[in-house]
N, C-alpha and C. Protein backbone atom coordinates (compact mmCIF):
# COMPACT_ATOMS: atom_id res chain seq x y z
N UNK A 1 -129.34 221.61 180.89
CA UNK A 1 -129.63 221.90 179.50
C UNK A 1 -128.33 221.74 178.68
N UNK A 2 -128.43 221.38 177.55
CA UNK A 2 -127.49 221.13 176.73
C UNK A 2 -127.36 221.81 175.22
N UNK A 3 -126.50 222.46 174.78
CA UNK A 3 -126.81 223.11 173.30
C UNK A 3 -125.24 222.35 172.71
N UNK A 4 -125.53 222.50 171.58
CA UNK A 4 -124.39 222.15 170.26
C UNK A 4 -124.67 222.89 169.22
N UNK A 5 -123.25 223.60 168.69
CA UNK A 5 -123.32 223.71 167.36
C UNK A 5 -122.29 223.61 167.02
N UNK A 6 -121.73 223.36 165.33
CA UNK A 6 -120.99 222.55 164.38
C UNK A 6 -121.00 224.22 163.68
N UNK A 7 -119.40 224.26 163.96
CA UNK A 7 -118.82 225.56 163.16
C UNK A 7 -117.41 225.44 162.58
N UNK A 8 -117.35 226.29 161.36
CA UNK A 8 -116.00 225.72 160.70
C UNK A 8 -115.08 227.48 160.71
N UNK A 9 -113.63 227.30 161.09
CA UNK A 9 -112.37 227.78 161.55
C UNK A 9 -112.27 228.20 160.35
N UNK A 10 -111.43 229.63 160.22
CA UNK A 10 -110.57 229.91 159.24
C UNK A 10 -109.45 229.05 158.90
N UNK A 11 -109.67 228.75 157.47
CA UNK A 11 -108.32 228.23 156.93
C UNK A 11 -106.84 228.85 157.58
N UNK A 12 -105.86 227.91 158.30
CA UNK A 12 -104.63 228.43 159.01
C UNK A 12 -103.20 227.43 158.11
N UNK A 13 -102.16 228.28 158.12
CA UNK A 13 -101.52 227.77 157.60
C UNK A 13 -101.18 226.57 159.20
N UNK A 14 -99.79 225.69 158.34
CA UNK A 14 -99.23 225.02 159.87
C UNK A 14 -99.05 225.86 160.52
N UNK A 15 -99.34 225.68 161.85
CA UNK A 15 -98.91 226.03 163.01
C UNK A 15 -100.01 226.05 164.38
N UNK A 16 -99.55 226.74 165.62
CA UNK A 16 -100.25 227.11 166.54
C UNK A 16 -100.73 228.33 166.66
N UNK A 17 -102.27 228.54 166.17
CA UNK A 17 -102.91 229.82 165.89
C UNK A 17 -104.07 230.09 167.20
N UNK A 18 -104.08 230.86 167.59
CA UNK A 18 -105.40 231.38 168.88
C UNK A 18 -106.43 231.75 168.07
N UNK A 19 -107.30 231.32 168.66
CA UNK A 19 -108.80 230.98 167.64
C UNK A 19 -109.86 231.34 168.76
N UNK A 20 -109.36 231.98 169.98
CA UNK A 20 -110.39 231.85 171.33
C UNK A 20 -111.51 232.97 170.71
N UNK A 21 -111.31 234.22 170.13
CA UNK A 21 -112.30 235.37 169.77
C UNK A 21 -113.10 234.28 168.31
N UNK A 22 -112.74 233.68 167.71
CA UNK A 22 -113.48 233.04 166.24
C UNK A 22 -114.71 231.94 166.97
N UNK A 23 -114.02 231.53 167.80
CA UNK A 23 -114.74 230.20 168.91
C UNK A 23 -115.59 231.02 169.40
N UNK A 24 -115.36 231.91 170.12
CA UNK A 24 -116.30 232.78 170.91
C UNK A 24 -117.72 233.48 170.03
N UNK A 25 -117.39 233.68 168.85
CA UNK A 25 -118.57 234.28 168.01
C UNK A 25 -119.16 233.77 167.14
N UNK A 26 -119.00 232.02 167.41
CA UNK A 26 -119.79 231.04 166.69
C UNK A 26 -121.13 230.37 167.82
N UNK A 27 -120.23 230.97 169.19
CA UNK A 27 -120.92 229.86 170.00
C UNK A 27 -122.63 230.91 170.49
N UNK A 28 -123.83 229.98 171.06
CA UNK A 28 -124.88 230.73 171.58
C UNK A 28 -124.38 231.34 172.65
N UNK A 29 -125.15 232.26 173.45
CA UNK A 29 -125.02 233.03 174.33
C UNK A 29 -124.58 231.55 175.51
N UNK A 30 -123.65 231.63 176.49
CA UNK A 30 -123.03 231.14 177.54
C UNK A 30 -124.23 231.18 179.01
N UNK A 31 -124.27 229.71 179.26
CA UNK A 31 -125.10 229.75 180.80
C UNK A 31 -124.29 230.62 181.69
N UNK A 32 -124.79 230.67 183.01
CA UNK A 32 -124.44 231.43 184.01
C UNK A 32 -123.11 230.32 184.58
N UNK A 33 -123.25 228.95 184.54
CA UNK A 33 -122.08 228.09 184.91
C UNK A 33 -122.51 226.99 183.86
N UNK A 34 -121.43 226.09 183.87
CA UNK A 34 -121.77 225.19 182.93
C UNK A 34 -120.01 224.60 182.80
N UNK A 35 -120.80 223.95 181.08
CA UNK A 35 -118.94 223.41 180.60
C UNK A 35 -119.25 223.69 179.40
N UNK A 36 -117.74 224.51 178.62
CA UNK A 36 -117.91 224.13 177.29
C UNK A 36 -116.48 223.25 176.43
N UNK A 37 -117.29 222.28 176.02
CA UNK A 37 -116.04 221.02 174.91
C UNK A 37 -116.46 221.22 173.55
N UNK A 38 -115.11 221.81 173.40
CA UNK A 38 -114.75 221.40 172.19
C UNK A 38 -114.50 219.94 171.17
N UNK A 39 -114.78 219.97 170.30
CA UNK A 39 -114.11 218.78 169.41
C UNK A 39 -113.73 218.97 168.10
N UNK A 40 -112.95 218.85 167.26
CA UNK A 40 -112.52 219.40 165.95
C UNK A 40 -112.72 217.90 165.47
N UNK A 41 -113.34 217.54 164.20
CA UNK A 41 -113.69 216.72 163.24
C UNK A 41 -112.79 216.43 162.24
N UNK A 42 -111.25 216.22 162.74
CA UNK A 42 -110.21 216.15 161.81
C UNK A 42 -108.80 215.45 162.58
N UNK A 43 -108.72 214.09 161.93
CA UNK A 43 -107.13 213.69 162.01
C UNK A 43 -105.97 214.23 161.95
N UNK A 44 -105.88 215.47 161.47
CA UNK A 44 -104.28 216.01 161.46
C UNK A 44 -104.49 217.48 161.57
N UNK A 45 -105.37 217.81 162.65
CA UNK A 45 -105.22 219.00 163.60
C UNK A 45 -105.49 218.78 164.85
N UNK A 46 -105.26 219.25 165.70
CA UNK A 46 -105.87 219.81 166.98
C UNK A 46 -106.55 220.71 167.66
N UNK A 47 -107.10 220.60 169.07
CA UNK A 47 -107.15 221.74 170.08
C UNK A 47 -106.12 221.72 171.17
N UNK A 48 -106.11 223.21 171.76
CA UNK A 48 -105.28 222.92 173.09
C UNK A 48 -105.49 224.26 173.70
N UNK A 49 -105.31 224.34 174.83
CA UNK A 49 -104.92 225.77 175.64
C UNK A 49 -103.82 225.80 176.44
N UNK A 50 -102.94 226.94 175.79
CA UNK A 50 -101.84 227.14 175.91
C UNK A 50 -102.13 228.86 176.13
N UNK A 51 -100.48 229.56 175.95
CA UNK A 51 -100.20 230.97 176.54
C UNK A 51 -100.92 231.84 175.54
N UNK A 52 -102.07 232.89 175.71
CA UNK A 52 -102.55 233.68 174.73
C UNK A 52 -101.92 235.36 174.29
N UNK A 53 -100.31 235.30 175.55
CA UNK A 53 -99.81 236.24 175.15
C UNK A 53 -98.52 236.57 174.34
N UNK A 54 -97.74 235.61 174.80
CA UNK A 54 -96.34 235.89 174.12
C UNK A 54 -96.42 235.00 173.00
N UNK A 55 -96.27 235.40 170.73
CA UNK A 55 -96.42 234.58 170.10
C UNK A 55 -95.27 234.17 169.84
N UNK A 56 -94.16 234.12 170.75
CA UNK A 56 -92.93 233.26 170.98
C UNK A 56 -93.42 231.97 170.90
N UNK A 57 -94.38 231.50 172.17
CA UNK A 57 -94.64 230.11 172.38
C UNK A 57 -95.34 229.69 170.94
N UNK A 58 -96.09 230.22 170.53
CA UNK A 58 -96.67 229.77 168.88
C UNK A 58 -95.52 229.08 168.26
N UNK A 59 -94.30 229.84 168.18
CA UNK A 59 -93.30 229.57 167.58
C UNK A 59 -92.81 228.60 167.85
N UNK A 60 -92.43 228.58 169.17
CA UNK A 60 -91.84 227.73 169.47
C UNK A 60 -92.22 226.04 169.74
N UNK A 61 -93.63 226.47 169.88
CA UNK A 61 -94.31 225.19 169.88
C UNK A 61 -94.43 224.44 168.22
N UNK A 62 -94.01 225.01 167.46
CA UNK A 62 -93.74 224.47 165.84
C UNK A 62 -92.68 224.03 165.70
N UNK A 63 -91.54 224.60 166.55
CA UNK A 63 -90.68 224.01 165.98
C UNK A 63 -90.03 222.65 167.02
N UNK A 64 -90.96 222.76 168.45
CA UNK A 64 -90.98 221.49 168.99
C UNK A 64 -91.80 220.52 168.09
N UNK A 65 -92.94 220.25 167.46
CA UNK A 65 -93.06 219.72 167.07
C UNK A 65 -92.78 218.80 165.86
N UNK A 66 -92.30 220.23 165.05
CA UNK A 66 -90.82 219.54 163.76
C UNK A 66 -90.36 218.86 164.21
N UNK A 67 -89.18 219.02 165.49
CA UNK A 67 -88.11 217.88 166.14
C UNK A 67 -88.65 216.29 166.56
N UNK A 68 -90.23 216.92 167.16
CA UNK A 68 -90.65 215.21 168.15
C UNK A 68 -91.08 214.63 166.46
N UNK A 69 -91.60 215.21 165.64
CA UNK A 69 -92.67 214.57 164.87
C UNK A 69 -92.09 215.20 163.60
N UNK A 70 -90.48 214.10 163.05
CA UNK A 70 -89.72 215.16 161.38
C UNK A 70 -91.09 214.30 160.19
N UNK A 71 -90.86 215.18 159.04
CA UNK A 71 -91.31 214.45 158.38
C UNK A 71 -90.37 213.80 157.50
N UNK A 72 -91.02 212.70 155.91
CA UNK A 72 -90.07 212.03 155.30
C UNK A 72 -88.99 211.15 155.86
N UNK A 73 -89.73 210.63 157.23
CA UNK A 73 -88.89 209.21 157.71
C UNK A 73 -89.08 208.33 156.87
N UNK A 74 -88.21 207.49 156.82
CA UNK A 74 -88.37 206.20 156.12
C UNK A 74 -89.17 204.60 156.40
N UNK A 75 -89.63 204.97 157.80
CA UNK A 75 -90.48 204.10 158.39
C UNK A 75 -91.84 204.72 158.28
N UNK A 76 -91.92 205.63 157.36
CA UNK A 76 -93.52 206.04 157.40
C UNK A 76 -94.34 205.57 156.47
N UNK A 77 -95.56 204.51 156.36
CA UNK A 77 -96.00 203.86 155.67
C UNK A 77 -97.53 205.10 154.48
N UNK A 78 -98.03 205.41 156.01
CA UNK A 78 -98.84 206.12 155.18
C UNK A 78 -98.48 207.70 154.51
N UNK A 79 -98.11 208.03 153.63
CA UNK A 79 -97.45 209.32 153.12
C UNK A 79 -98.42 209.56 151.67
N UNK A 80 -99.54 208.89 151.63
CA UNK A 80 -100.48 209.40 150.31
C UNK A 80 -100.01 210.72 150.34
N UNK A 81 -101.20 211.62 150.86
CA UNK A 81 -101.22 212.75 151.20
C UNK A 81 -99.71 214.49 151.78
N UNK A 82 -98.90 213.12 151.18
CA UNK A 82 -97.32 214.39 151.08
C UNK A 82 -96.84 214.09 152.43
N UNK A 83 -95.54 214.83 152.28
CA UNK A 83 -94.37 214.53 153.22
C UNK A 83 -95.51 215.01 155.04
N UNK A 84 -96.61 215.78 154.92
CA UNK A 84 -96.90 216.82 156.16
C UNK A 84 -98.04 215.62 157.00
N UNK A 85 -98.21 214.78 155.90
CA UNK A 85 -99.16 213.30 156.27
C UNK A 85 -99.39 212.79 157.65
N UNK A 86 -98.52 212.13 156.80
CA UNK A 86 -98.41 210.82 158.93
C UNK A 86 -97.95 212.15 159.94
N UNK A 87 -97.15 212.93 159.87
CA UNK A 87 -97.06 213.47 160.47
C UNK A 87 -97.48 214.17 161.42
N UNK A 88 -98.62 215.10 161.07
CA UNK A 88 -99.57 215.47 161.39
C UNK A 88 -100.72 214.99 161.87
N UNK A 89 -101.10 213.46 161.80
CA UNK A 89 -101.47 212.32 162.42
C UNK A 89 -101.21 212.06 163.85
N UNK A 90 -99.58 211.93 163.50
CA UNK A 90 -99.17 211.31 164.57
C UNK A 90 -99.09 212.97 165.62
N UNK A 91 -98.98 213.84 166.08
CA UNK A 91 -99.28 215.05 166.18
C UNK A 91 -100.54 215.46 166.23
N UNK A 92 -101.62 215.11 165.93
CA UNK A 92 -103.22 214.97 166.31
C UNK A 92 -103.12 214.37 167.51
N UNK A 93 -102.63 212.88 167.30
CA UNK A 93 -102.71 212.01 168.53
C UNK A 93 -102.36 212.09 169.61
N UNK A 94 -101.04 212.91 169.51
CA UNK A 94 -100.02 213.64 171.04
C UNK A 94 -101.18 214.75 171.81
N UNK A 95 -101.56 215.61 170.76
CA UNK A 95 -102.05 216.68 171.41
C UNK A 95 -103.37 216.42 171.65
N UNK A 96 -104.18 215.79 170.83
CA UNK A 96 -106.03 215.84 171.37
C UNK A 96 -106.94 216.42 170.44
N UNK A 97 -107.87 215.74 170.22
CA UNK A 97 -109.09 216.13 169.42
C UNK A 97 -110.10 217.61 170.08
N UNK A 98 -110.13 217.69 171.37
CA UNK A 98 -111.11 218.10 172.17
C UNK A 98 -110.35 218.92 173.30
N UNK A 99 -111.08 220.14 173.71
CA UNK A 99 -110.96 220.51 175.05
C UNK A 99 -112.21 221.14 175.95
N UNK A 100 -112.10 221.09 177.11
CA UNK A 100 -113.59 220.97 178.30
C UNK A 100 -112.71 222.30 178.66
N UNK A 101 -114.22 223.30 178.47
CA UNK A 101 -113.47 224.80 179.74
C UNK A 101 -114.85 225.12 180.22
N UNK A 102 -114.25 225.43 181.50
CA UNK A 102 -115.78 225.69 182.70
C UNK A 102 -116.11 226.85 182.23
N UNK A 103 -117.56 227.10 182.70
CA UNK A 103 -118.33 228.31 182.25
C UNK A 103 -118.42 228.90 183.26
N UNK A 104 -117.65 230.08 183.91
CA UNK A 104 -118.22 230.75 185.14
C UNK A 104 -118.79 232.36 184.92
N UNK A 105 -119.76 232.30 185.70
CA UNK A 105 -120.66 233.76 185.39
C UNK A 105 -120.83 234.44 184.37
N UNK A 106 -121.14 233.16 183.11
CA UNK A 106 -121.61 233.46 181.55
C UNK A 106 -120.11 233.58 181.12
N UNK A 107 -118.63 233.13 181.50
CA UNK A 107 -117.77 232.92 180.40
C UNK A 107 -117.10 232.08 180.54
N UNK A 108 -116.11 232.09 179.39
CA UNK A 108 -115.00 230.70 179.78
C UNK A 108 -114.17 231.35 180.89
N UNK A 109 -113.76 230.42 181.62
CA UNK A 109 -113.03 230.55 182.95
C UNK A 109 -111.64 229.79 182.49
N UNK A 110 -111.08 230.49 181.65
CA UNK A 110 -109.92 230.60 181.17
C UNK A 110 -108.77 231.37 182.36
N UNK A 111 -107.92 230.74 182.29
CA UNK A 111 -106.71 231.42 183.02
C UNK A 111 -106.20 232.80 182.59
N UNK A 112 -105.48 233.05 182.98
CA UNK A 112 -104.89 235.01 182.69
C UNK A 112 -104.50 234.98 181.41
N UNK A 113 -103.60 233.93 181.44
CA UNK A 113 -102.47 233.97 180.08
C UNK A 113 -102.90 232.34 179.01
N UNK A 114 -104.05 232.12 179.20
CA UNK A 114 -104.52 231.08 178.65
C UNK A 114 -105.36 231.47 177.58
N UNK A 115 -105.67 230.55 176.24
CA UNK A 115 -106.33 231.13 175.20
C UNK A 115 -106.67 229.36 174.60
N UNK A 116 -107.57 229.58 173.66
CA UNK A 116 -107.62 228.49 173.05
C UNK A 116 -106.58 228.41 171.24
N UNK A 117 -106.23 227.15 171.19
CA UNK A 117 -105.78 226.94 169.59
C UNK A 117 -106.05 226.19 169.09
N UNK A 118 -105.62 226.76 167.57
CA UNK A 118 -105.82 225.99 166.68
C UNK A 118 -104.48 225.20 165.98
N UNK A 119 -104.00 223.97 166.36
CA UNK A 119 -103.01 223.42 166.39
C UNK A 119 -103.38 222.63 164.59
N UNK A 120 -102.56 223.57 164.10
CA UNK A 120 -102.38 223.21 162.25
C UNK A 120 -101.73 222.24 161.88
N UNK A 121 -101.22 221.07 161.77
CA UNK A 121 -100.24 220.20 161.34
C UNK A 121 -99.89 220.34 159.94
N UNK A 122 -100.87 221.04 158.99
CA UNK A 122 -100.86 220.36 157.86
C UNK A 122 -100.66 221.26 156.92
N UNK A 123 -99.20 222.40 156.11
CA UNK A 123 -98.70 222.95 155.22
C UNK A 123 -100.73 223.48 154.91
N UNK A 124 -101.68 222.58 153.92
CA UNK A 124 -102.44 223.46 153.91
C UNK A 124 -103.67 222.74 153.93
N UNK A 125 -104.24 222.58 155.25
CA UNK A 125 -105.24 222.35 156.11
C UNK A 125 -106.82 222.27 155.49
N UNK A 126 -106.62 223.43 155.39
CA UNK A 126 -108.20 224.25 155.26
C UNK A 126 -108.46 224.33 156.69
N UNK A 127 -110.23 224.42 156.21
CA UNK A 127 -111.15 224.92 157.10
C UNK A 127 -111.22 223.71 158.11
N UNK A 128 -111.39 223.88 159.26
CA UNK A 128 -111.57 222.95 160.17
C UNK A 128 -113.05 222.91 161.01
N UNK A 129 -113.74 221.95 160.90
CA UNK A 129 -115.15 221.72 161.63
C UNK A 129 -114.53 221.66 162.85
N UNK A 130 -115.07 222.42 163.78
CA UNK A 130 -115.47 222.07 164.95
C UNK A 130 -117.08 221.94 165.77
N UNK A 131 -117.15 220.76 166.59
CA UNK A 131 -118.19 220.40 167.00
C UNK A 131 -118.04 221.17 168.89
N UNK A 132 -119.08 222.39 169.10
CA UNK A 132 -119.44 222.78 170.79
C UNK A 132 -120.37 222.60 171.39
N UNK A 133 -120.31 221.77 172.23
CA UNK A 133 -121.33 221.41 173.05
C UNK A 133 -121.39 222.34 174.52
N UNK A 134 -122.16 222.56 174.82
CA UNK A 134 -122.26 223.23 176.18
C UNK A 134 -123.32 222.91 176.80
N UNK A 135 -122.66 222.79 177.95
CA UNK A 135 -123.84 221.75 178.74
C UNK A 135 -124.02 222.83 180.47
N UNK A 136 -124.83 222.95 180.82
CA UNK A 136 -125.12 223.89 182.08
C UNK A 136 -125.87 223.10 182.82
């Protein structure tokens, strides 16, 4: 059996925000095993699962990404949309549209220190669609 539903994220400023409890109370009740994937409906954010305890790594994962991905290079063509643009693009693309987490005995079978995020690229984002499918 297969279910989907299309739910939209609190507006986050940039950064790496845990979104696993917001995800959790959009979705239908969880099979007994299964999979659930994510997909976010947007070029210059992400998903990912990373550490859901220390918000060091939040931090720090922003300001790795400042360094791999500066903005206001001079080789950046597309910059309509402000200096946070391509950037955040190119930073979609590193990290991933989507993530797959197993369903065991009606939950996500998430690791100890694992959580889901909401990887912000963009000074000011908005709301982000995400598309969940769960399949059992």
């Amino acid at each position: 059996m297969t279910a989907q539903v299309t739910f939209t994220l609190t507006p986050r400023p940039r950064g790496f925000h845990l979104v696993t409890r917001e995800v959790m109370a959009h979705l239908p009740e969880l099979p007994e095993t299964g999979l659930l994937h994510l997909f976010i409906q947007h070029t210059s954010a992400a998903l990912a699962i990373n550490e859901n305890a220390d918000p060091a790594v939040r931090h720090d994962l922003r300001c790795i990404c400042e360094r791999l991905v500066p903005e206001r290079q001079p080789y950046y063509t597309h910059t309509d949309e402000g200096d946070d643009d391509m950037p955040s693009h190119a930073l979609s693309v590193l990290t991933g549209a989507g993530v797959t987490i197993p369903i065991t005995g009606g939950r996500l079978n998430l690791g100890t220190w694992q959580g889901i995020y909401l990887c912000e690229f963009r000074d000011n984002g908005g709301a982000r669609r995400v598309v969940a499918t769960i399949v059992s």
